[in-house]
N, C-alpha and C. Protein backbone atom coordinates (compact mmCIF):
# COMPACT_ATOMS: atom_id res chain seq x y z
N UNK A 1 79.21 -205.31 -227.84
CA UNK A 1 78.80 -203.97 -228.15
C UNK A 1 77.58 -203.65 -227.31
N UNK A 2 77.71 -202.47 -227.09
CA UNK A 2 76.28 -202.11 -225.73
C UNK A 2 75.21 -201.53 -226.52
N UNK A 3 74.37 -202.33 -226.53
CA UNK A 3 72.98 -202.40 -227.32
C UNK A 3 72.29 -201.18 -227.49
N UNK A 4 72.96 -200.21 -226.22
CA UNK A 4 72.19 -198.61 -226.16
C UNK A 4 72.98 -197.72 -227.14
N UNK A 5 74.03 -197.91 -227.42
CA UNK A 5 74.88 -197.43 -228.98
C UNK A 5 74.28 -197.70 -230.00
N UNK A 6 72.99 -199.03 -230.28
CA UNK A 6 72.77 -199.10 -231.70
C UNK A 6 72.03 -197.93 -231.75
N UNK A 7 71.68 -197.75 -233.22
CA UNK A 7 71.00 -196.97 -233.95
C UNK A 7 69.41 -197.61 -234.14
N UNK A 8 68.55 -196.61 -233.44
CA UNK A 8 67.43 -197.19 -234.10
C UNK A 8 66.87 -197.25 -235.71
N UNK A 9 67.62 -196.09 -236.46
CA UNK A 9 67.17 -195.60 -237.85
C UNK A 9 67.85 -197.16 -238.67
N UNK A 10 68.74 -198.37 -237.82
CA UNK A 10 69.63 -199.04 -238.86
C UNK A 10 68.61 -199.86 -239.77
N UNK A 11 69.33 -200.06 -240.97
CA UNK A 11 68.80 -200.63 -241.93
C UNK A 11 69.41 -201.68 -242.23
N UNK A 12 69.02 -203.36 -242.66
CA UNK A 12 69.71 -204.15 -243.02
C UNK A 12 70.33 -204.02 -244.19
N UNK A 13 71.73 -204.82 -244.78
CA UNK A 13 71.97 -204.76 -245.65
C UNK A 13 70.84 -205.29 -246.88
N UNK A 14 71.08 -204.33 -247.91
CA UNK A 14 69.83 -204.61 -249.44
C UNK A 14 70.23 -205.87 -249.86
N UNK A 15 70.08 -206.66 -250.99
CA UNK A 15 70.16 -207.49 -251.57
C UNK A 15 71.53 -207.81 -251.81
N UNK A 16 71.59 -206.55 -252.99
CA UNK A 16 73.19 -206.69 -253.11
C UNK A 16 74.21 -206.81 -252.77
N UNK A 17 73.91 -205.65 -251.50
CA UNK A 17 75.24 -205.76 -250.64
C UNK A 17 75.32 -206.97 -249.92
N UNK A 18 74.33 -207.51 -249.59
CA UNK A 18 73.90 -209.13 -248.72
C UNK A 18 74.86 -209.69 -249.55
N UNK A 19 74.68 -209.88 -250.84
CA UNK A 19 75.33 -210.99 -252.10
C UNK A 19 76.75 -210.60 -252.04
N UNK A 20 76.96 -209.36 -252.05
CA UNK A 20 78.74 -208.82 -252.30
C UNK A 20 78.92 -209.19 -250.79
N UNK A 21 78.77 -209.33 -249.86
CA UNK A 21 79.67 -209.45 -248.67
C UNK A 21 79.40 -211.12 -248.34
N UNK A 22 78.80 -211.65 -249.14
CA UNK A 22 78.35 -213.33 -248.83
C UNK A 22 79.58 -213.88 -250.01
N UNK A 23 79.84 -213.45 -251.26
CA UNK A 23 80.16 -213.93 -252.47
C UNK A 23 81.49 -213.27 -252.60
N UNK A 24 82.03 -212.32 -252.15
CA UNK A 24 83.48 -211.83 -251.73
C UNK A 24 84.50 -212.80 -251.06
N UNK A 25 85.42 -212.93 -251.32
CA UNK A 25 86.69 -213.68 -250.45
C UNK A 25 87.14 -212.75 -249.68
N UNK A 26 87.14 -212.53 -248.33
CA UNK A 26 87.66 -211.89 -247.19
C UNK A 26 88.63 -212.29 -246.74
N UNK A 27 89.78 -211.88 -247.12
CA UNK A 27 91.06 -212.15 -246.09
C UNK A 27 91.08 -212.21 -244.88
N UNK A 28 91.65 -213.24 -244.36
CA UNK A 28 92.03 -213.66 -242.99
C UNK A 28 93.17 -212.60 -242.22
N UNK A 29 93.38 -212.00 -241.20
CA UNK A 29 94.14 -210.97 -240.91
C UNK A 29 94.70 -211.67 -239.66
N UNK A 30 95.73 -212.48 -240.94
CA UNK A 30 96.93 -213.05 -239.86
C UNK A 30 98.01 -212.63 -238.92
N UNK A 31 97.91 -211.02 -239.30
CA UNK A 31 98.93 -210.28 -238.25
C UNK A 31 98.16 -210.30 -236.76
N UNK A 32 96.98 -210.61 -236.83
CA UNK A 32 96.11 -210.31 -235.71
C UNK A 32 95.51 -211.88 -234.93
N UNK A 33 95.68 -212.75 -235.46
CA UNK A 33 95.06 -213.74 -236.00
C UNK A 33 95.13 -214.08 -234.59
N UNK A 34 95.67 -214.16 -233.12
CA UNK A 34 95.73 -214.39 -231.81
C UNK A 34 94.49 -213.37 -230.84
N UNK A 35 95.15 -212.07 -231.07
CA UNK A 35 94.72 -211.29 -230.61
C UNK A 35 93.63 -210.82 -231.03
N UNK A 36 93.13 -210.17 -232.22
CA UNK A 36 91.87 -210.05 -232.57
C UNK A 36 91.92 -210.12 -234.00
N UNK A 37 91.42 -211.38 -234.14
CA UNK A 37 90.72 -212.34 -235.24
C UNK A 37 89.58 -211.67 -235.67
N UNK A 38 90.04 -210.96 -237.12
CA UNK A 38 89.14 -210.75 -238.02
C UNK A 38 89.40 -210.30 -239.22
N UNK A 39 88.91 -210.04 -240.57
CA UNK A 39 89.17 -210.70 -242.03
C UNK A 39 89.00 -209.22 -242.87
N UNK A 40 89.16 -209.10 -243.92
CA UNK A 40 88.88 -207.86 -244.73
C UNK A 40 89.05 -207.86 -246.22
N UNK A 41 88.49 -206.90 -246.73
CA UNK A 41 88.63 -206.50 -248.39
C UNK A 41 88.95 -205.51 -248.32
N UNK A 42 89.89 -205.26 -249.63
CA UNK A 42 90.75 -204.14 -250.20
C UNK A 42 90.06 -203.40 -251.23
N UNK A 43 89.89 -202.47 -251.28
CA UNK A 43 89.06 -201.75 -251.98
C UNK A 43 89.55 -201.79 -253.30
N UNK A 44 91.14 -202.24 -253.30
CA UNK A 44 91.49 -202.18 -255.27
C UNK A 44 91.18 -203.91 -256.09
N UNK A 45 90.48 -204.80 -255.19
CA UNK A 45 90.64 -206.22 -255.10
C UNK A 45 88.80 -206.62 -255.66
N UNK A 46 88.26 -205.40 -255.16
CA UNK A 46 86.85 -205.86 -255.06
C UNK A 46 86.33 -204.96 -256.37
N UNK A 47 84.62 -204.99 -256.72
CA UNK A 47 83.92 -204.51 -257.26
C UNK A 47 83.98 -202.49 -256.41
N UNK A 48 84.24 -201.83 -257.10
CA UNK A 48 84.39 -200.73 -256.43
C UNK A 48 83.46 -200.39 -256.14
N UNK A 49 81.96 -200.24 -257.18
CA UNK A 49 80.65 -199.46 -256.80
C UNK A 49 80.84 -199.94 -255.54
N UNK A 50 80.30 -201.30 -255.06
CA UNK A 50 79.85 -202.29 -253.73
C UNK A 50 80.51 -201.93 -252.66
N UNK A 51 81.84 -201.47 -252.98
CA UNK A 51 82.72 -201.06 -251.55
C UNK A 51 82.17 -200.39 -251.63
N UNK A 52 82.24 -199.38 -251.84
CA UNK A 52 81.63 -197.79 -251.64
C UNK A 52 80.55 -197.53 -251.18
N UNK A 53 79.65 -198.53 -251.71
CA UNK A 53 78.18 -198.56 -250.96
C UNK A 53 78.24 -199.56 -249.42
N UNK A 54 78.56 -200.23 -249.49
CA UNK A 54 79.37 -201.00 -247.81
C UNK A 54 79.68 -200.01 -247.32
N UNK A 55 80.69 -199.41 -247.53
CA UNK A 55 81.20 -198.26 -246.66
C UNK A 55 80.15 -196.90 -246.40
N UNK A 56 79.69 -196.62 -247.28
CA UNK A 56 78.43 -195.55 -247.09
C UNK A 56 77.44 -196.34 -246.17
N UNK A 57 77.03 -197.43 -246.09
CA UNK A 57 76.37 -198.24 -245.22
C UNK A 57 76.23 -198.53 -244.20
N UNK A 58 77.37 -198.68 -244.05
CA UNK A 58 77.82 -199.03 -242.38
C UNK A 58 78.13 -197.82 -241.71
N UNK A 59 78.44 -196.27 -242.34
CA UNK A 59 78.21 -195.16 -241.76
C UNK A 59 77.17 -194.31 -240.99
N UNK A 60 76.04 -194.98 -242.28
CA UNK A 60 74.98 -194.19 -242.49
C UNK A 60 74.06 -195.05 -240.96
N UNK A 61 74.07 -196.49 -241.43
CA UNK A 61 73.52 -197.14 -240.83
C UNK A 61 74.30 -197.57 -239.09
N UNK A 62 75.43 -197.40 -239.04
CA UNK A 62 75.81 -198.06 -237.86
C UNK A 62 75.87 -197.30 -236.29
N UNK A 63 76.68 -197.69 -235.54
CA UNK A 63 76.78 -197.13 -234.14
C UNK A 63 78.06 -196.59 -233.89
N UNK A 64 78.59 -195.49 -232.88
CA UNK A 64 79.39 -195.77 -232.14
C UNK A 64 80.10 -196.33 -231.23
N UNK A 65 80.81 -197.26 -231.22
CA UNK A 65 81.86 -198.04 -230.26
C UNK A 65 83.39 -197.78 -230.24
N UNK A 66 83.92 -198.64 -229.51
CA UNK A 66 85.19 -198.10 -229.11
C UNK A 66 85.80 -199.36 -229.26
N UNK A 67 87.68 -199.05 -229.73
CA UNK A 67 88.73 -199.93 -230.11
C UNK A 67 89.80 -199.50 -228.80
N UNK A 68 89.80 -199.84 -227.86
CA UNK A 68 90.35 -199.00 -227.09
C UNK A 68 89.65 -197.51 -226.93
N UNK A 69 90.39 -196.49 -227.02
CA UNK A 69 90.23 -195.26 -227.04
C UNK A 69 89.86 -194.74 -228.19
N UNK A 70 90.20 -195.41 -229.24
CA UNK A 70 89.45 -195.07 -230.83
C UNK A 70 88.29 -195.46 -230.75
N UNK A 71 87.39 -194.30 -231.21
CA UNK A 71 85.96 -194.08 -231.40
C UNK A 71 85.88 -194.56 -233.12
N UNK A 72 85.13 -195.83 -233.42
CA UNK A 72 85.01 -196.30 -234.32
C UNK A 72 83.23 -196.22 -234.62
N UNK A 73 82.83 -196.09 -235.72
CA UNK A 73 81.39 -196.65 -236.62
C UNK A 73 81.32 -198.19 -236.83
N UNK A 74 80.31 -198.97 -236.57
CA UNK A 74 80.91 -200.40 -236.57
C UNK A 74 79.05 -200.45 -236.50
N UNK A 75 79.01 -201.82 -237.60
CA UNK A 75 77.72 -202.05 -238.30
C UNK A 75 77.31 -203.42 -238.06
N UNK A 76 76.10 -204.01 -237.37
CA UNK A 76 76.07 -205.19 -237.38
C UNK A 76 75.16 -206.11 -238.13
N UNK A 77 75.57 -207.38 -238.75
CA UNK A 77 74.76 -207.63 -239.84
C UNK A 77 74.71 -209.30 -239.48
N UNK A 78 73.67 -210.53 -239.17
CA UNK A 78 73.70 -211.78 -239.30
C UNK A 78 75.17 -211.95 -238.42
N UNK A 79 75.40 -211.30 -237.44
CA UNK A 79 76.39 -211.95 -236.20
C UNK A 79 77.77 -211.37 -236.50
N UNK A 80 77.72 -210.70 -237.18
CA UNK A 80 79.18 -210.49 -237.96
C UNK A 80 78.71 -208.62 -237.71
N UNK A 81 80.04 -207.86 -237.49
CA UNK A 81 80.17 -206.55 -237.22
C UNK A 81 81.44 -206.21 -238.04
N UNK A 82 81.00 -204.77 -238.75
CA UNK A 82 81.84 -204.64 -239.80
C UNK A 82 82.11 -203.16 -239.41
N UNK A 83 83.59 -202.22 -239.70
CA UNK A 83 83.89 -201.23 -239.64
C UNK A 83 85.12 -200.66 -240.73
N UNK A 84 84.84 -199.57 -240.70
CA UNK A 84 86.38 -199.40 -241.41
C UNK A 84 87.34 -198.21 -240.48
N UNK A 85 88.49 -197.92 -240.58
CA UNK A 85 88.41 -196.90 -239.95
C UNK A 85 88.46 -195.58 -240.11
N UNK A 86 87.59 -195.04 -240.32
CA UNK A 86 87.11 -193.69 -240.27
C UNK A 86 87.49 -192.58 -241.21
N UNK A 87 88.31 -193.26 -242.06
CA UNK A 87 89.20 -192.02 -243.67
C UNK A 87 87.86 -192.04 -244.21
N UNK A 88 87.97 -190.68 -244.52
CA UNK A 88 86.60 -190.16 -245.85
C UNK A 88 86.56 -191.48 -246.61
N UNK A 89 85.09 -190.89 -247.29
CA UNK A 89 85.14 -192.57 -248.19
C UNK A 89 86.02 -192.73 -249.14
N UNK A 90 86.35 -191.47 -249.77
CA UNK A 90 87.15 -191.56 -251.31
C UNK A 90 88.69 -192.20 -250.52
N UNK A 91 89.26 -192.17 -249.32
CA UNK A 91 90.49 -192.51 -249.20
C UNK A 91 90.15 -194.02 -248.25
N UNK A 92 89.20 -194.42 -248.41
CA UNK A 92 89.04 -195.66 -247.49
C UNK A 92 89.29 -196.91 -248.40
N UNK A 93 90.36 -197.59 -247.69
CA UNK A 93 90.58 -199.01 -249.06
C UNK A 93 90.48 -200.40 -247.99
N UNK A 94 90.00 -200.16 -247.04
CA UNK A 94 89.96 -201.41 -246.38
C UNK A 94 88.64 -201.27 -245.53
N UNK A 95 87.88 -202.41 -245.31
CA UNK A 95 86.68 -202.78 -244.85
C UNK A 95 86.94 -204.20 -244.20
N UNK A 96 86.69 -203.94 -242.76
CA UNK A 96 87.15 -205.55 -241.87
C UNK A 96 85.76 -205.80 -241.16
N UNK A 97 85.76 -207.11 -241.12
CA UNK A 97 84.54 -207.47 -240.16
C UNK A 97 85.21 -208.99 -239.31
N UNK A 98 84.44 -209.05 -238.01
CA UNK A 98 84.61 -209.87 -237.06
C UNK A 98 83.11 -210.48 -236.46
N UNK A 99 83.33 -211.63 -235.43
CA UNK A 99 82.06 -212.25 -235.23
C UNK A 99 81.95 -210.66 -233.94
N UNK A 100 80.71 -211.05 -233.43
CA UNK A 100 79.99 -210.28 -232.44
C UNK A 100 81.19 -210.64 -231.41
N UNK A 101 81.55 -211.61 -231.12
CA UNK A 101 82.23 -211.99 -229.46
C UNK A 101 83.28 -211.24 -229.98
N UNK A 102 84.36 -211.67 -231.33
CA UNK A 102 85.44 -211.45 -231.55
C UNK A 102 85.99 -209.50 -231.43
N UNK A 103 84.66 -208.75 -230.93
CA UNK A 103 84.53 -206.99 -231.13
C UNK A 103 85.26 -206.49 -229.47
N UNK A 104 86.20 -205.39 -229.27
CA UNK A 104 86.76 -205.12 -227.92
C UNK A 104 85.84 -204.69 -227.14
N UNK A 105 84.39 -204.11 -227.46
CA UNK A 105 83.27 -203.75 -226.65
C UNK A 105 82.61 -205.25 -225.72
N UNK A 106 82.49 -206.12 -226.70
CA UNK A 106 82.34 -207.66 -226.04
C UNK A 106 83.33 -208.01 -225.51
N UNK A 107 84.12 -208.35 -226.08
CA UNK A 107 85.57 -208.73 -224.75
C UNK A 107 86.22 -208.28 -223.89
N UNK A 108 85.71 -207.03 -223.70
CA UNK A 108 86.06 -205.85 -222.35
C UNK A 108 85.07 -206.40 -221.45
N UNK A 109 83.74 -206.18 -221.81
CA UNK A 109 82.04 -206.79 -221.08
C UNK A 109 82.69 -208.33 -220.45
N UNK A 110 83.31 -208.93 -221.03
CA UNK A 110 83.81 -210.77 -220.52
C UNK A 110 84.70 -210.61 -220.12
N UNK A 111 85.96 -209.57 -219.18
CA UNK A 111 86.81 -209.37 -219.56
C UNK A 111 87.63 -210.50 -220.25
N UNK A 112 87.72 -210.55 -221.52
CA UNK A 112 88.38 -211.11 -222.23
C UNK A 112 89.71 -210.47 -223.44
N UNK A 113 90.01 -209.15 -222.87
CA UNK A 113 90.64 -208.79 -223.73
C UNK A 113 92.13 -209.18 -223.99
N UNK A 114 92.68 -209.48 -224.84
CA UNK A 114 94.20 -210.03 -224.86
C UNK A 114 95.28 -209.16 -224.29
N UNK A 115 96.49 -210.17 -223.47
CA UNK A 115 97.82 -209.02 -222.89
C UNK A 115 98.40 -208.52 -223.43
């Protein structure tokens, strides 16, 4: 991710959300699991307040980057970058995060992106 996209206003995650995204079981996203390796929660699976505030979070707080040609919000926290994609909050049920290398802004930069 290109460091001139962050946000200077970002804020780390609070306590809680630190604890809900440390103490959560994140699915492994085996359809991807070659190509781009990275994990998620379902919004009907989890504590709802906590999603909701994750997701308000990583809006409020994050950057613009790119998935390809999709312009994504994507939040970085202790090496790990988290996004969802982009449905209002009330219709958002999934929240994925990946390491820093594992993001297409880094593996474009190496070209490392998969065929």
């Amino acid at each position: 991710m290109s460091s001139s996209l962050k946000s200077n206003e970002s804020q780390s995650f609070s306590a809680g959300l630190r604890q809900f995204v440390s103490n959560e079981k994140w699915i492994f996203a085996k359809t991807f699991a070659k190509t781009w390796p990275h994990e998620y929660i379902v919004r009907g699976q989890v504590d709802e307040q906590l999603f909701v505030k994750l997701v308000e979070h990583i809006r409020a707080n994050g950057y613009q980057g790119h998935f390809y040609k999709m312009e994504i919000t994507y939040y970085d926290e202790d090496g790990l970058v988290y996004w969802t994609m982009g449905a209002p909050v009330e219709e958002t049920t999934i929240i994925n995060r990946c390491r820093k290398e594992q993001t297409y802004e880094y593996r474009l930069a190496h070209n490392d992106l998969p065929s």
